[in-house]
Structures are given as structure tokens and as C-alpha cells.
PDB file of N, CA and C in Angstrom:
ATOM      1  N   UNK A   1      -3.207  -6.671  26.588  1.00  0.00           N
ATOM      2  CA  UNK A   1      -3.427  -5.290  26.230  1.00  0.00           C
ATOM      3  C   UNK A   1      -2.306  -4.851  25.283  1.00  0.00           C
ATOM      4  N   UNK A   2      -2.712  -4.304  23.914  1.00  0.00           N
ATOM      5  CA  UNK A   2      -1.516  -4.157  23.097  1.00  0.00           C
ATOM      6  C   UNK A   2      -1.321  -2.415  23.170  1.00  0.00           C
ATOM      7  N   UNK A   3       0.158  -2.064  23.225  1.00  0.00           N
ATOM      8  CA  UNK A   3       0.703  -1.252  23.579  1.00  0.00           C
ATOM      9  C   UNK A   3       1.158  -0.318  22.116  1.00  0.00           C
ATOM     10  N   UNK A   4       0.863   0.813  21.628  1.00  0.00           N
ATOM     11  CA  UNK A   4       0.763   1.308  20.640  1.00  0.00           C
ATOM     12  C   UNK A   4       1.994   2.446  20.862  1.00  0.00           C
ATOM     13  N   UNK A   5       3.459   2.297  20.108  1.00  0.00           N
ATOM     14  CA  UNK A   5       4.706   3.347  20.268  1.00  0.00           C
ATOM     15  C   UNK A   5       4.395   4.591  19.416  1.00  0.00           C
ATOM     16  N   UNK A   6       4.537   5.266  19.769  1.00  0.00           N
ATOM     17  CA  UNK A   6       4.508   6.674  19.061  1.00  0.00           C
ATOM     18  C   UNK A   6       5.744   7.372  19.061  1.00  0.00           C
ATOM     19  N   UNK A   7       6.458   7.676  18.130  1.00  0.00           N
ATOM     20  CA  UNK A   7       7.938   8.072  17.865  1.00  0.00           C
ATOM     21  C   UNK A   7       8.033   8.971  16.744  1.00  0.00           C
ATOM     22  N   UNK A   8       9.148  10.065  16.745  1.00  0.00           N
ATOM     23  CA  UNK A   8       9.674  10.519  15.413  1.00  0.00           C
ATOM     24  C   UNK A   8      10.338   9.878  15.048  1.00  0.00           C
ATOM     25  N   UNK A   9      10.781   9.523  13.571  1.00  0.00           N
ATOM     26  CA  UNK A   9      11.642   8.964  12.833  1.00  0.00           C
ATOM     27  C   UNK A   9      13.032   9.345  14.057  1.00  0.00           C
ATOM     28  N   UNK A  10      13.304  10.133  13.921  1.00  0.00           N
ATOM     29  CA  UNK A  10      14.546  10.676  14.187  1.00  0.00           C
ATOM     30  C   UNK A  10      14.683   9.534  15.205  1.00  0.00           C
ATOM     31  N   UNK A  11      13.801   9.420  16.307  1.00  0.00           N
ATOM     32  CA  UNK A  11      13.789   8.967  17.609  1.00  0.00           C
ATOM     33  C   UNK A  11      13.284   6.957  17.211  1.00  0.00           C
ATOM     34  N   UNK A  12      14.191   6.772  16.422  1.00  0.00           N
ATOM     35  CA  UNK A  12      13.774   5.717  16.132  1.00  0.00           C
ATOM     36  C   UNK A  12      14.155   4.207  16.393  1.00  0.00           C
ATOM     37  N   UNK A  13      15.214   4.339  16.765  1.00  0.00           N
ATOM     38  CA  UNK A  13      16.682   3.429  17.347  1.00  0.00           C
ATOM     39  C   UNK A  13      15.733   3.398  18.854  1.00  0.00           C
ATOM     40  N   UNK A  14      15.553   4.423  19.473  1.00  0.00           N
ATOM     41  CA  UNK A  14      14.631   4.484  20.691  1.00  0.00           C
ATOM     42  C   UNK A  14      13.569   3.723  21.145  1.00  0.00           C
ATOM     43  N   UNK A  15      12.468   4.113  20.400  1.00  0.00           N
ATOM     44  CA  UNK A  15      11.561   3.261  19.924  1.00  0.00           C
ATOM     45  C   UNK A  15      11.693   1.430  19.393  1.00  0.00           C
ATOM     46  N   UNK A  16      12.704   1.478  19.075  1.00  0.00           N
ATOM     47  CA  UNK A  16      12.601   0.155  18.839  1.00  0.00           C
ATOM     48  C   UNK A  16      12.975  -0.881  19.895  1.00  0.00           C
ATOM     49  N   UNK A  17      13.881   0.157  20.644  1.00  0.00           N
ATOM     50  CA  UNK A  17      14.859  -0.771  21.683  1.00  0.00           C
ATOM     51  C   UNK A  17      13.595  -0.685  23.164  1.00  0.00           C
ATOM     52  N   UNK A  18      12.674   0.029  23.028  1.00  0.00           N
ATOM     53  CA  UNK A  18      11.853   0.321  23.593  1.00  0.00           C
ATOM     54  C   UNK A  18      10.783  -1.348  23.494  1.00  0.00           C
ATOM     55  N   UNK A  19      10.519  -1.492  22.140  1.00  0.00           N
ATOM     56  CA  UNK A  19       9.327  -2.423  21.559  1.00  0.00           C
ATOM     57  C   UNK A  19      10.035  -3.775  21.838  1.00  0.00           C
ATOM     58  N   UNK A  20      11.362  -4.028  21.294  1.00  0.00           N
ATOM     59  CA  UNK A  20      12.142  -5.216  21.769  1.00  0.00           C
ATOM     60  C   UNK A  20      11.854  -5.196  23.390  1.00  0.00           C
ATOM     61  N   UNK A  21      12.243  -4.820  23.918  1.00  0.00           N
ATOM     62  CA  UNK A  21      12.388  -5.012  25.593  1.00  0.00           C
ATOM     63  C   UNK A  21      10.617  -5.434  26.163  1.00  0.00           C
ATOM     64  N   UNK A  22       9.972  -4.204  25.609  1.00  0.00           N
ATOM     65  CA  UNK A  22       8.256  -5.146  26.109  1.00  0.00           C
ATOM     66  C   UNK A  22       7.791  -6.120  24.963  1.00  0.00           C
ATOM     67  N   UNK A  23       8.484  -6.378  23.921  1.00  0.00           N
ATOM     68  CA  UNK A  23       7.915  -7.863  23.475  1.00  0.00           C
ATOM     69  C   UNK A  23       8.775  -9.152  24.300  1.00  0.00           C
ATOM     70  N   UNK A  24       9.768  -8.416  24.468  1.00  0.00           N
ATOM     71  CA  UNK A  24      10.448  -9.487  25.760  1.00  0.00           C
ATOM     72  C   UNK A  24      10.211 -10.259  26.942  1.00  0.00           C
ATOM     73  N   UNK A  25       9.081  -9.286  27.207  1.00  0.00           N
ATOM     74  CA  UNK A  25       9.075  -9.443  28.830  1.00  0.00           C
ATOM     75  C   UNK A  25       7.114  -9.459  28.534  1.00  0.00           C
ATOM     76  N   UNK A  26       6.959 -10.365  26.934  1.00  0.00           N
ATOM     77  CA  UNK A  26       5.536 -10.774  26.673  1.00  0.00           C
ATOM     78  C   UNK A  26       4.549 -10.248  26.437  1.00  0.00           C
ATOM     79  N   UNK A  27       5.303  -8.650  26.014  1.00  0.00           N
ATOM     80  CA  UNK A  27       3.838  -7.042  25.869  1.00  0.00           C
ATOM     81  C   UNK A  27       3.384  -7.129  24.595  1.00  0.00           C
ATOM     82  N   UNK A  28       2.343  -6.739  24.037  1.00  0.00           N
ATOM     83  CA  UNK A  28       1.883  -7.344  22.957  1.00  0.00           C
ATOM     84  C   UNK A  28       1.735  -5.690  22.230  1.00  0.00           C
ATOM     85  N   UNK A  29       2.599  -5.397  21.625  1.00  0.00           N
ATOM     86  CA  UNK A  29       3.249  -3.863  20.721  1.00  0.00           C
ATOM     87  C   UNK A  29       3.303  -3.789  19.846  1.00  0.00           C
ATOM     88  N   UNK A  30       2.499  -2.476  19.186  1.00  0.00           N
ATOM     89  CA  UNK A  30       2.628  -1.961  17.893  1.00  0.00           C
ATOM     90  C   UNK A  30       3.270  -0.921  17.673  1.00  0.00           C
ATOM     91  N   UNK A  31       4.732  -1.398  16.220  1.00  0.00           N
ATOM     92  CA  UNK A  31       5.687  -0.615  16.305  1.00  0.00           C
ATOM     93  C   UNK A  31       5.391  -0.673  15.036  1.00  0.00           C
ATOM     94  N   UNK A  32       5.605   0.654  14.216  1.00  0.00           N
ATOM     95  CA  UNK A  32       5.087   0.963  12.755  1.00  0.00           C
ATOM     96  C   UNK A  32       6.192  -0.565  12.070  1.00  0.00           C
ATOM     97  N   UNK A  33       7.454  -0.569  12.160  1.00  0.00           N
ATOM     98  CA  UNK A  33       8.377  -1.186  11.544  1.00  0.00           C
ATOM     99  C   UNK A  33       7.983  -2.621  11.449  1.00  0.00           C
ATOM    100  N   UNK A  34       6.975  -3.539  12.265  1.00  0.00           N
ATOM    101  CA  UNK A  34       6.672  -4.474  12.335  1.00  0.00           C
ATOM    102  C   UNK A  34       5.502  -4.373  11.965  1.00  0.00           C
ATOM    103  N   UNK A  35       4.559  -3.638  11.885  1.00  0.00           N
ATOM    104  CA  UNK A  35       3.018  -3.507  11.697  1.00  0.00           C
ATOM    105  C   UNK A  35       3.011  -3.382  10.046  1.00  0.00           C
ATOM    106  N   UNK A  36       3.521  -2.366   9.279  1.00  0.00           N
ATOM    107  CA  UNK A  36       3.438  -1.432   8.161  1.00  0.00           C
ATOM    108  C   UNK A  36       4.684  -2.514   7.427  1.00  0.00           C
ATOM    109  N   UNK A  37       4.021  -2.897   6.320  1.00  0.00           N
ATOM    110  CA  UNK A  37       4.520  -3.104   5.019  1.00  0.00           C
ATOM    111  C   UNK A  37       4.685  -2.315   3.694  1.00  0.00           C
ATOM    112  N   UNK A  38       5.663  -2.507   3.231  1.00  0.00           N
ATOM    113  CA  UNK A  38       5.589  -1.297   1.616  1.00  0.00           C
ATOM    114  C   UNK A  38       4.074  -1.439   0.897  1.00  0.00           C
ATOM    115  N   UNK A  39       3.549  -0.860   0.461  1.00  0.00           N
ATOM    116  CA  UNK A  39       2.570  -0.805  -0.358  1.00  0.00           C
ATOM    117  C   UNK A  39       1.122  -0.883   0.670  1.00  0.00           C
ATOM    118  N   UNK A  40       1.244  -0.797   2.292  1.00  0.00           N
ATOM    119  CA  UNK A  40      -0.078  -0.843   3.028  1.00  0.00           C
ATOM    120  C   UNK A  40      -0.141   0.818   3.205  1.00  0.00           C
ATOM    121  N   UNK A  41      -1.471   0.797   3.857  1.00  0.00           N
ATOM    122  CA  UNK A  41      -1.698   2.240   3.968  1.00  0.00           C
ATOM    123  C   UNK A  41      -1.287   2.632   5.251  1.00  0.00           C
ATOM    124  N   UNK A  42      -0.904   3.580   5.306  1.00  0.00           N
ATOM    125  CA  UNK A  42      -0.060   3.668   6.937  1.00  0.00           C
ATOM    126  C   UNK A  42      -0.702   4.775   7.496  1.00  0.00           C
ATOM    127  N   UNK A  43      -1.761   5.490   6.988  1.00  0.00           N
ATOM    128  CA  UNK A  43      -2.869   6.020   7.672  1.00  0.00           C
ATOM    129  C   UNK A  43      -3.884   4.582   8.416  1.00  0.00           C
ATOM    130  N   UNK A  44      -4.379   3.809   7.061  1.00  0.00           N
ATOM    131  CA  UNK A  44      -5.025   2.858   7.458  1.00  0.00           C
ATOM    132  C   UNK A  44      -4.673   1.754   8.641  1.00  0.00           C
ATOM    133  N   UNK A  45      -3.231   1.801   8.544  1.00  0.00           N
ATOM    134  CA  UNK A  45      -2.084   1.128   9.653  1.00  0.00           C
ATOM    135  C   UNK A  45      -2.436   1.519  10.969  1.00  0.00           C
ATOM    136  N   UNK A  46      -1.482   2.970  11.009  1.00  0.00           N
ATOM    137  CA  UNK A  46      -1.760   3.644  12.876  1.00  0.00           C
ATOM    138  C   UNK A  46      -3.401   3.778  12.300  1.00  0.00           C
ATOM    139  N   UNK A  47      -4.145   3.931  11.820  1.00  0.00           N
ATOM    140  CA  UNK A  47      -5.372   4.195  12.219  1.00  0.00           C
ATOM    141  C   UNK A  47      -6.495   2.733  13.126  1.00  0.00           C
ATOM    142  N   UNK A  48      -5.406   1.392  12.589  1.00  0.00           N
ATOM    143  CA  UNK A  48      -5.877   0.104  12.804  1.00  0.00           C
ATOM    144  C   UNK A  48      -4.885   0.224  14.714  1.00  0.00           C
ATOM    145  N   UNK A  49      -4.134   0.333  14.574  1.00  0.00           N
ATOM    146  CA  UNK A  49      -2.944   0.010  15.629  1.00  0.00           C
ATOM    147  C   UNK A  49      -3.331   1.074  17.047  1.00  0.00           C
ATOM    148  N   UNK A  50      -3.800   2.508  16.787  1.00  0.00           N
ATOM    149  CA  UNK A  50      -4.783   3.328  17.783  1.00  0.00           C
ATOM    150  C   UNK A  50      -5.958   2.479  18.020  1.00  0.00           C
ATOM    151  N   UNK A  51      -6.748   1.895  17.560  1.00  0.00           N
ATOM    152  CA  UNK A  51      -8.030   1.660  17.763  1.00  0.00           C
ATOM    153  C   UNK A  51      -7.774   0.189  18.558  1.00  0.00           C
ATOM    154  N   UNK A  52      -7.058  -0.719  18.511  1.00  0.00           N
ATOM    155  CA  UNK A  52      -6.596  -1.852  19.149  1.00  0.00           C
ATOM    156  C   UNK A  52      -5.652  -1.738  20.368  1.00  0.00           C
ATOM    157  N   UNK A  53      -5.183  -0.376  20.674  1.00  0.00           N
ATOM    158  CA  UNK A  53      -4.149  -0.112  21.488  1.00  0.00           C
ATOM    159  C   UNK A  53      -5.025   0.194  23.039  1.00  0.00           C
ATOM    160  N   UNK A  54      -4.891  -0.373  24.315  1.00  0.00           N
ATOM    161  CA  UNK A  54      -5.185   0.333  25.368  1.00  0.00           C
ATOM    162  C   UNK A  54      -4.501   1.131  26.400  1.00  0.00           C
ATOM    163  N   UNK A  55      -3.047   1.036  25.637  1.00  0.00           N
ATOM    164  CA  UNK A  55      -1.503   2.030  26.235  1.00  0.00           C
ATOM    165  C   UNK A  55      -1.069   2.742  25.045  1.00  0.00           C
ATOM    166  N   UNK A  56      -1.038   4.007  25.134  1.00  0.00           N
ATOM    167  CA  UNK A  56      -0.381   4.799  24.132  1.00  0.00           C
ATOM    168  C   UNK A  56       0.972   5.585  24.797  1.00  0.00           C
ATOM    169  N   UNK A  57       1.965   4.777  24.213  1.00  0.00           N
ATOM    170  CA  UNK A  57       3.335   5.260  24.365  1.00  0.00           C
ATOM    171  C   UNK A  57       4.152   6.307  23.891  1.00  0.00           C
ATOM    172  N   UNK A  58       4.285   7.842  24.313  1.00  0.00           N
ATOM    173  CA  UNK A  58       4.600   8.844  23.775  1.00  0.00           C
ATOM    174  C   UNK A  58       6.374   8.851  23.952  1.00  0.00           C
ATOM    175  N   UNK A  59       6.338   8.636  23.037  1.00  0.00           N
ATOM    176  CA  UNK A  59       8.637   9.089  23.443  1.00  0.00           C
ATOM    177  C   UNK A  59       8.171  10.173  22.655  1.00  0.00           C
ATOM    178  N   UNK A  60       8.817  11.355  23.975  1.00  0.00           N
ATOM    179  CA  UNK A  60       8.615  12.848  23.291  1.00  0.00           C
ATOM    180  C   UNK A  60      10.265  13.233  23.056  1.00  0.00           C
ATOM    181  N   UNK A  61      10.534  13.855  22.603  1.00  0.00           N
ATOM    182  CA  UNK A  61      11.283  14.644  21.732  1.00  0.00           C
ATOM    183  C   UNK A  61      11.601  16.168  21.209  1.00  0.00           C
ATOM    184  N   UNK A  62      12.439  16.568  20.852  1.00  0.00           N
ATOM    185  CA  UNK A  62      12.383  17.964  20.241  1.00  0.00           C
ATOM    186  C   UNK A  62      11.753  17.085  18.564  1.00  0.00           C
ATOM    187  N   UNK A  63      12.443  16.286  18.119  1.00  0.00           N
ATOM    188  CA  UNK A  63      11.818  15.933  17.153  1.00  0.00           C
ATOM    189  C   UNK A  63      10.265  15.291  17.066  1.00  0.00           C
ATOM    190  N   UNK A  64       9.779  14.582  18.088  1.00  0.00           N
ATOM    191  CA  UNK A  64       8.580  14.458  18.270  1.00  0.00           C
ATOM    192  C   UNK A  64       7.282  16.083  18.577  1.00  0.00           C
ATOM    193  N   UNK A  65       7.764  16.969  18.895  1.00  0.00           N
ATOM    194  CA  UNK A  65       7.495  17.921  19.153  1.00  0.00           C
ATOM    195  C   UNK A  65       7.123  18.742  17.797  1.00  0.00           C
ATOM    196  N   UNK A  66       7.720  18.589  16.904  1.00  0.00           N
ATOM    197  CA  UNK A  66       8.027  19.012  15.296  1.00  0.00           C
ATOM    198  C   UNK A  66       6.917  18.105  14.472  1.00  0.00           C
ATOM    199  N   UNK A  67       6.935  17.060  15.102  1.00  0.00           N
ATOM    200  CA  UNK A  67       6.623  15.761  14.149  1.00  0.00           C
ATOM    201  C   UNK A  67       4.498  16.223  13.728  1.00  0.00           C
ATOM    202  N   UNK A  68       4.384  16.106  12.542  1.00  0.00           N
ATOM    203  CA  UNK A  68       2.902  16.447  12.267  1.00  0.00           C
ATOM    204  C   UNK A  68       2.284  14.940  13.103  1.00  0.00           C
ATOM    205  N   UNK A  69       3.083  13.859  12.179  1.00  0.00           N
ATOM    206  CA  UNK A  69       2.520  12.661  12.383  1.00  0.00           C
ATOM    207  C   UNK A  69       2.338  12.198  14.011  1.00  0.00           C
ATOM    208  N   UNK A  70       3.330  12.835  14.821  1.00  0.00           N
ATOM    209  CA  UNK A  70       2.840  12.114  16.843  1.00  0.00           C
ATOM    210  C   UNK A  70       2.113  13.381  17.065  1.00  0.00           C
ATOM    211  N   UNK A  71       1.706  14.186  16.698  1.00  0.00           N
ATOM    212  CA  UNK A  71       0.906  15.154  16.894  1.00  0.00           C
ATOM    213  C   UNK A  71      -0.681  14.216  16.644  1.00  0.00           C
ATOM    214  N   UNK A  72      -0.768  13.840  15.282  1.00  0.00           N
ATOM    215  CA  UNK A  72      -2.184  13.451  14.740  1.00  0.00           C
ATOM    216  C   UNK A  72      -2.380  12.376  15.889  1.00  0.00           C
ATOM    217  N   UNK A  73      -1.285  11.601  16.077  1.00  0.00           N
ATOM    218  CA  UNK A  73      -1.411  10.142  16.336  1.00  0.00           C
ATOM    219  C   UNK A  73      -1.649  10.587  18.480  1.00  0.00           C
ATOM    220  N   UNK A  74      -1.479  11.148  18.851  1.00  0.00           N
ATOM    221  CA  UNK A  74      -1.690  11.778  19.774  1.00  0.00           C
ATOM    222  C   UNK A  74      -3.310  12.373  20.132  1.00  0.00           C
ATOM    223  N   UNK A  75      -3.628  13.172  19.329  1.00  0.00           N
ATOM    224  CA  UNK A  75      -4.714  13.431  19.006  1.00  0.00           C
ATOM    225  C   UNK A  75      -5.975  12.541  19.207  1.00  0.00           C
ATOM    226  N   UNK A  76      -5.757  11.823  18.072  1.00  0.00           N
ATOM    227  CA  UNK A  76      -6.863  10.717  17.568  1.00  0.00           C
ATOM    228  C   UNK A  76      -7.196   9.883  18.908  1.00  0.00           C
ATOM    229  N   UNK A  77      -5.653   9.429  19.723  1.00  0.00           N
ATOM    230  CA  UNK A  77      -6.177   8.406  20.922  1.00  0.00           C
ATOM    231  C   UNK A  77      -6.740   9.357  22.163  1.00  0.00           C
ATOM    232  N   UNK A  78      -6.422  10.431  22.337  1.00  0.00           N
ATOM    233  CA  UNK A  78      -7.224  11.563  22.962  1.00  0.00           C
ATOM    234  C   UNK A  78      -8.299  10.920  22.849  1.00  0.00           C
ATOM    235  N   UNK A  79      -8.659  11.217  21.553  1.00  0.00           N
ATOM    236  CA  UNK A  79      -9.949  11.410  21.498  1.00  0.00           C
ATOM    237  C   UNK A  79     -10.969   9.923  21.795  1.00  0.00           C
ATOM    238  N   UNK A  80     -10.079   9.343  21.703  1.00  0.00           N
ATOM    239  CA  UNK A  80     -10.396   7.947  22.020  1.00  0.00           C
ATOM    240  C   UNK A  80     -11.119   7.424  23.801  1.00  0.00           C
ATOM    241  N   UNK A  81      -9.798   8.344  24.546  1.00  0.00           N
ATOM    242  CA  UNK A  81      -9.580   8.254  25.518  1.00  0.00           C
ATOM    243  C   UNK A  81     -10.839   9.318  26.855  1.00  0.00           C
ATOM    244  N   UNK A  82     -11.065   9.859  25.872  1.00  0.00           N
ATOM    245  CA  UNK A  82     -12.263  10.634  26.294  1.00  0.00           C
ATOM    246  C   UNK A  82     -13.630   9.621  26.488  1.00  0.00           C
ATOM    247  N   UNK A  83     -13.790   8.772  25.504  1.00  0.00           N
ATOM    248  CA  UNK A  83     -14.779   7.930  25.603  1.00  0.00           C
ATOM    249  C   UNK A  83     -15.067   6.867  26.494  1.00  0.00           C
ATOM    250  N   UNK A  84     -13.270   6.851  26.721  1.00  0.00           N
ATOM    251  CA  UNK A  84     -12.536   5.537  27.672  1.00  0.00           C
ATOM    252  C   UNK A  84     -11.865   5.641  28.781  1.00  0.00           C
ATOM    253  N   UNK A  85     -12.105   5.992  30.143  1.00  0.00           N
ATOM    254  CA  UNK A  85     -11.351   6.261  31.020  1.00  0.00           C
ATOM    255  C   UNK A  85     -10.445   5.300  31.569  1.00  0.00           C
ATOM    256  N   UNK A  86      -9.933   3.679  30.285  1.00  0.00           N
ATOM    257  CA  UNK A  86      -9.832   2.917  31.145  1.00  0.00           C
ATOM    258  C   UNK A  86      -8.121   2.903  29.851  1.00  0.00           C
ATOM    259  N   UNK A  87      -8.745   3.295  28.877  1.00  0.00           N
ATOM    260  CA  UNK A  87      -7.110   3.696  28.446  1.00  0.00           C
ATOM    261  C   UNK A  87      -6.168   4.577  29.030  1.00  0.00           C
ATOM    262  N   UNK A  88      -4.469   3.961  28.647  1.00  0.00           N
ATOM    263  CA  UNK A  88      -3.842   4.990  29.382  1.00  0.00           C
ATOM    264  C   UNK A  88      -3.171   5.416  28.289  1.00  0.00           C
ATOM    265  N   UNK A  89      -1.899   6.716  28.693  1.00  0.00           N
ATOM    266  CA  UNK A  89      -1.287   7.452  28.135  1.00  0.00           C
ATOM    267  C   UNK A  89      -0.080   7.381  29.033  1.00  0.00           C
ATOM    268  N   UNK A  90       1.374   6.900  28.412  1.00  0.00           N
ATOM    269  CA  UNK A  90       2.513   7.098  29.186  1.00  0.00           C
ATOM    270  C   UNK A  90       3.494   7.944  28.181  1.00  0.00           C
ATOM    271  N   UNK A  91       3.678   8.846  28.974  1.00  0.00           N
ATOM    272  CA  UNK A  91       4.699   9.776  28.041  1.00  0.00           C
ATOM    273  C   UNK A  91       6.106   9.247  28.624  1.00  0.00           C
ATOM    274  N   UNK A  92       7.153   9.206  27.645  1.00  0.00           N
ATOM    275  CA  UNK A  92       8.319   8.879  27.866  1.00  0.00           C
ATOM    276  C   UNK A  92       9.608  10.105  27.260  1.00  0.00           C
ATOM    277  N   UNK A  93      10.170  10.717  27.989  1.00  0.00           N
ATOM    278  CA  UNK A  93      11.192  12.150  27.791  1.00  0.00           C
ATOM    279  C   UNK A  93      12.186  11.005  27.023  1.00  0.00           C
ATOM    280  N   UNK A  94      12.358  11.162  25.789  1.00  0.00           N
ATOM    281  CA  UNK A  94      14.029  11.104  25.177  1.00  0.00           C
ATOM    282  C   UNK A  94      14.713  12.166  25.039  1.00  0.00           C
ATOM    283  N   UNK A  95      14.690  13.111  24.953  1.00  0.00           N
ATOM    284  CA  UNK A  95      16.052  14.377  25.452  1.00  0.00           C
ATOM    285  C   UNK A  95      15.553  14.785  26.758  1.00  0.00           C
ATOM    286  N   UNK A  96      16.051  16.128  26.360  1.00  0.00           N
ATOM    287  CA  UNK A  96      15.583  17.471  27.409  1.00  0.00           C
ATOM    288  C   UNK A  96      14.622  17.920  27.055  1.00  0.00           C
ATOM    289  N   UNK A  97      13.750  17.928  26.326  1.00  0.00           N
ATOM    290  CA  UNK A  97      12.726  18.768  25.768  1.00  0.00           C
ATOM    291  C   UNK A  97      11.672  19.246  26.845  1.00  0.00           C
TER     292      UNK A  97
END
């Protein structure tokens, strides 16, 4: 089951140390930094990386909170998840927010 990170930039050091540790321990994760190459479409990207994902990983944030992009990307697997009662959603607190 591949595991799809959702992060603000800001929150990004987070996220990664996050994706290292479950590719570690054999989780099969999509982290924009490994997925997304210069010149791919990175709508077309998270739009490929939501649709293959059956864990959506929220590190929330004051900056995630701000963020347009974990807003959309939030959204979209909603909506996903409506269809699918068998996907999950784990939110993960990086501050106080």
C-alpha cells in the first residue's frame, strides 16, 4: 500500500525524515522530492501519486494550514475517500497548530 506525504514546503526537513524512516522499515511512499522531476508536471505528479495512494499522510502545520497546495491535495483524496471506505487519512501535528 503506497503511502502519499502531504507537507508545506516550510515543513519539509519533516516530511522527509518522515518518508526515510517508512521507506526503512519497507513502506512504499510518495514524497514530491523523489516522485517530481524538473520539467514533469507536478499537478500531473500529486495528481498520479493521490490516485495510487491508499494512506494519505497530513503533517499539519501553521504553514500547512496557509498552504493552497495541502489544502487541494487534501481535498481531491477526500474525495476519493468518499468512494472508498477502505482508504485512510492520518493526520500528523508538527507544531501547535
Amino acid at each position: 500500500m503506497k503511502i502519499f506525504i502531504s507537507h508545506n514546503k516550510a515543513d519539509k526537513a519533516s516530511a522527509r525524515a518522515l518518508a526515510v524512516l517508512l521507506v526503512e522499515q519497507g513502506v512504499d511512499v510518495w514524497f514530491d522530492e523523489w516522485e517530481l522531476c524538473p520539467g514533469d508536471s507536478i499537478v500531473g505528479g500529486i495528481e498520479e501519486g493521490l490516485s495510487n495512494a491508499g494512506v494519505f499522510v497530513l503533517l499539519w502545520s501553521k504553514a500547512a494550514e496557509a498552504s493552497n497546495w495541502v489544502g487541494t491535495e487534501v481535498r481531491a483524496f477526500l474525495r476519493r475517500r468518499v468512494d472508498d471506505d477502505g482508504l485512510k487519512i492520518v493526520p500528523l501535528m508538527v507544531d501547535g497548530t
